[in-house]
C-alpha atoms as a PDB file:
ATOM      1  CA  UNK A   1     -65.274  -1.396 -12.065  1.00  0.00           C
ATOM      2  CA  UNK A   2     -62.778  -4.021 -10.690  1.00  0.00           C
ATOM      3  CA  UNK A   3     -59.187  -4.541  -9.553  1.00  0.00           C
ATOM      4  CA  UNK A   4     -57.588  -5.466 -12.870  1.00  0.00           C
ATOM      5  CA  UNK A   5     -53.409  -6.627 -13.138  1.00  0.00           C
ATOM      6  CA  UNK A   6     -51.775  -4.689 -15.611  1.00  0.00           C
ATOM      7  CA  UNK A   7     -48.693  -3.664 -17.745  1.00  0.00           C
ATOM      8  CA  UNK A   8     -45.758  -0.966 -18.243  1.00  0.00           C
ATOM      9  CA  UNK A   9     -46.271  -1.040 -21.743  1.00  0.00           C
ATOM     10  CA  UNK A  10     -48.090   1.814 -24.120  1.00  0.00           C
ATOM     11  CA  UNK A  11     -51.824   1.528 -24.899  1.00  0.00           C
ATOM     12  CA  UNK A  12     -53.470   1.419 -27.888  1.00  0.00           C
ATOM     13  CA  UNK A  13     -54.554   4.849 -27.558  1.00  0.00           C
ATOM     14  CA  UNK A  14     -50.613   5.462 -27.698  1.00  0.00           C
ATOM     15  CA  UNK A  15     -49.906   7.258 -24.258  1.00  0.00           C
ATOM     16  CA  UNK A  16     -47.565   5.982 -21.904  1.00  0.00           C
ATOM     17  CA  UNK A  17     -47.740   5.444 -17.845  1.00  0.00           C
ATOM     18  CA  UNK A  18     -47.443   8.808 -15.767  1.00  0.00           C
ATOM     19  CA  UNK A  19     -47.087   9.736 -12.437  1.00  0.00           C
ATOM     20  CA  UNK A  20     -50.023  10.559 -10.759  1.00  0.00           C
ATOM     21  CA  UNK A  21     -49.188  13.776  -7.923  1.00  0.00           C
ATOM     22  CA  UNK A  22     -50.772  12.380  -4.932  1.00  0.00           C
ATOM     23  CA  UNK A  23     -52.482  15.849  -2.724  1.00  0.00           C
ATOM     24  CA  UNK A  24     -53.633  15.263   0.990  1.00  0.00           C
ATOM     25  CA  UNK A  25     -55.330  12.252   2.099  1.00  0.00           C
ATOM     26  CA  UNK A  26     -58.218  11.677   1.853  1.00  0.00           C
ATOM     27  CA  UNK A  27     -56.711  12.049  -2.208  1.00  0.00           C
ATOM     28  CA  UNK A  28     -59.237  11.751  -5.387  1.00  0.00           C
ATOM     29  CA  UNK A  29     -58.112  10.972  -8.684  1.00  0.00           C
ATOM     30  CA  UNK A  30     -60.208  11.405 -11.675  1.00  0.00           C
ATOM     31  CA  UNK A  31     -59.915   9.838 -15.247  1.00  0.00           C
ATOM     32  CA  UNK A  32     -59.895  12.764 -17.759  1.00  0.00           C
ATOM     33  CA  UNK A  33     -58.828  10.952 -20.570  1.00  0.00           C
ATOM     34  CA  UNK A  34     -60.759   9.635 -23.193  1.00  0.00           C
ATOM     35  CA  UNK A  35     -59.690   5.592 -22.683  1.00  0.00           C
ATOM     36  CA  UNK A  36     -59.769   3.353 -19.746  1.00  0.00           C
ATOM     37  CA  UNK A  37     -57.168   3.314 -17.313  1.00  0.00           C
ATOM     38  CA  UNK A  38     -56.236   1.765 -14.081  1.00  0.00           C
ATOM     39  CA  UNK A  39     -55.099   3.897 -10.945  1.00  0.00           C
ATOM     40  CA  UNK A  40     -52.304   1.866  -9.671  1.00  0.00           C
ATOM     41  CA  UNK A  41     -51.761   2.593  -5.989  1.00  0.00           C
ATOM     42  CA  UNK A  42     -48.528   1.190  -4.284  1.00  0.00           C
ATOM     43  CA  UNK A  43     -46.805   1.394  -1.117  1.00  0.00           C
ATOM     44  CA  UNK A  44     -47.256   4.413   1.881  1.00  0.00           C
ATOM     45  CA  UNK A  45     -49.859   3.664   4.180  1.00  0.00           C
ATOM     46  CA  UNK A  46     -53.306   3.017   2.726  1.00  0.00           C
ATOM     47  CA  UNK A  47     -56.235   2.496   4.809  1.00  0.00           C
ATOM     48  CA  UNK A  48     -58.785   2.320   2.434  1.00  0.00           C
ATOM     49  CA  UNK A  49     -59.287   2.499  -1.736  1.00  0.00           C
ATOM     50  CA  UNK A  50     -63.246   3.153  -3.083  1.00  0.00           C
ATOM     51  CA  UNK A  51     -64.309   3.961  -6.906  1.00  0.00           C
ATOM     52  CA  UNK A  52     -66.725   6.340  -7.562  1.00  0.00           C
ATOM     53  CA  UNK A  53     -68.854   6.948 -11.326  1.00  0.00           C
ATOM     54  CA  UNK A  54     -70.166  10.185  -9.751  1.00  0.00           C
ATOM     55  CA  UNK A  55     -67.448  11.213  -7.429  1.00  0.00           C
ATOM     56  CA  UNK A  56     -70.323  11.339  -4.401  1.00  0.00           C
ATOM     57  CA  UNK A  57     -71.121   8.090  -3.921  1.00  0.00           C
ATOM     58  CA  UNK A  58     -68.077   6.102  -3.197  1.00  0.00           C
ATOM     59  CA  UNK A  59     -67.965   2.023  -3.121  1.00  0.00           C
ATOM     60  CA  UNK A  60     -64.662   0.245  -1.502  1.00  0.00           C
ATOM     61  CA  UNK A  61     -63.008  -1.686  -3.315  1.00  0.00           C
ATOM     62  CA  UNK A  62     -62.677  -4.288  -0.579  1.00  0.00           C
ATOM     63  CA  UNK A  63     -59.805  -4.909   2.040  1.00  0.00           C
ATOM     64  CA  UNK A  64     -57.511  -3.885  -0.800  1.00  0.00           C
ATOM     65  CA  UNK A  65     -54.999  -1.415   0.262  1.00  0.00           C
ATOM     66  CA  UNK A  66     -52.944  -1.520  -3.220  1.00  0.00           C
ATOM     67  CA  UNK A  67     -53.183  -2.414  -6.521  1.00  0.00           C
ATOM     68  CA  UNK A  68     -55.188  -1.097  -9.871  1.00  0.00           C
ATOM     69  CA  UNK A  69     -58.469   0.653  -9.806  1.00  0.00           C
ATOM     70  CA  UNK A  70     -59.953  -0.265 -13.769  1.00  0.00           C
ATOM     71  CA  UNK A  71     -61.319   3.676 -14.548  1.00  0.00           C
ATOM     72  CA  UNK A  72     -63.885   4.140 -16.994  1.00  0.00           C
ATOM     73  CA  UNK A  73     -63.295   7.856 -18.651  1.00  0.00           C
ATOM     74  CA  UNK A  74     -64.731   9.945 -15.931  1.00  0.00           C
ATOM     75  CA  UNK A  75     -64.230   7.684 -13.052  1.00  0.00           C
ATOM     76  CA  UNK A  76     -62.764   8.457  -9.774  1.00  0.00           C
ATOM     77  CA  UNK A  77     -60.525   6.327  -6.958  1.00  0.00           C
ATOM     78  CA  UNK A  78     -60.670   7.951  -3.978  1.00  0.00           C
ATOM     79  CA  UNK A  79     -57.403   7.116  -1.481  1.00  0.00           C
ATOM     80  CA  UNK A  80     -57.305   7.538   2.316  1.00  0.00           C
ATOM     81  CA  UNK A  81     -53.715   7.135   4.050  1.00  0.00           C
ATOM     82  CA  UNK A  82     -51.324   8.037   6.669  1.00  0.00           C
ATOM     83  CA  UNK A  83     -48.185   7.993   4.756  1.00  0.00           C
ATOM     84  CA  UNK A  84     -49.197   8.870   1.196  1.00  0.00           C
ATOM     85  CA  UNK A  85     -48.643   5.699  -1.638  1.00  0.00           C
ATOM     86  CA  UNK A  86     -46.776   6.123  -4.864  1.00  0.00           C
ATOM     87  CA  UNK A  87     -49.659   6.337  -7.958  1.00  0.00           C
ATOM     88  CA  UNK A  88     -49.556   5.569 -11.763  1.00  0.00           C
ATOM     89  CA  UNK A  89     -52.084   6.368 -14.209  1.00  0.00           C
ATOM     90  CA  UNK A  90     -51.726   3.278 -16.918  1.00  0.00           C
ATOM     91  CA  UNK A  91     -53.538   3.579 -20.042  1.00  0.00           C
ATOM     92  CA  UNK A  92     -55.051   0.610 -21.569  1.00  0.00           C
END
């Protein structure tokens, strides 16, 4: 798991960036898909960002408050805000 810098562009697995809905904080977002992605999580007010293999034990991903959460297949970033942030799923 890791913050990880990333692209616009298509993956190899051929699907593009989406939109990601963002529900009531605090908001979970799991990885469904079959390839490695990274949660990008931009803007609103973000108090804290944590990754979670098992989606029940949760590790922060530091004093980051936006960026890209690298999600294995199965994965999970959890998001806690005030004003809710604009999120991208982008393949890799």
């Amino acid at each position: 798991m890791g913050i990880k810098g990333g692209g616009g562009r298509a993956s190899a697995s051929g699907d593009a960036p989406s939109s990601i809905s963002v529900g009531a904080s605090p908001f979970v977002h799991q990885n469904t898909s079959a390839h490695d992605v990274s949660g990008n999580v931009v803007g609103g007010v973000v108090t804290a960002l944590a990754w979670s293999r098992d989606n029940s034990t949760y590790y922060n991903v530091g004093a980051l408050t936006s960026g890209m959460v690298w999600l294995s297949p199965g994965d999970y970033v959890k998001v806690t805000y005030s004003s809710a942030p604009t999120m991208t799923n982008v393949p890799r």
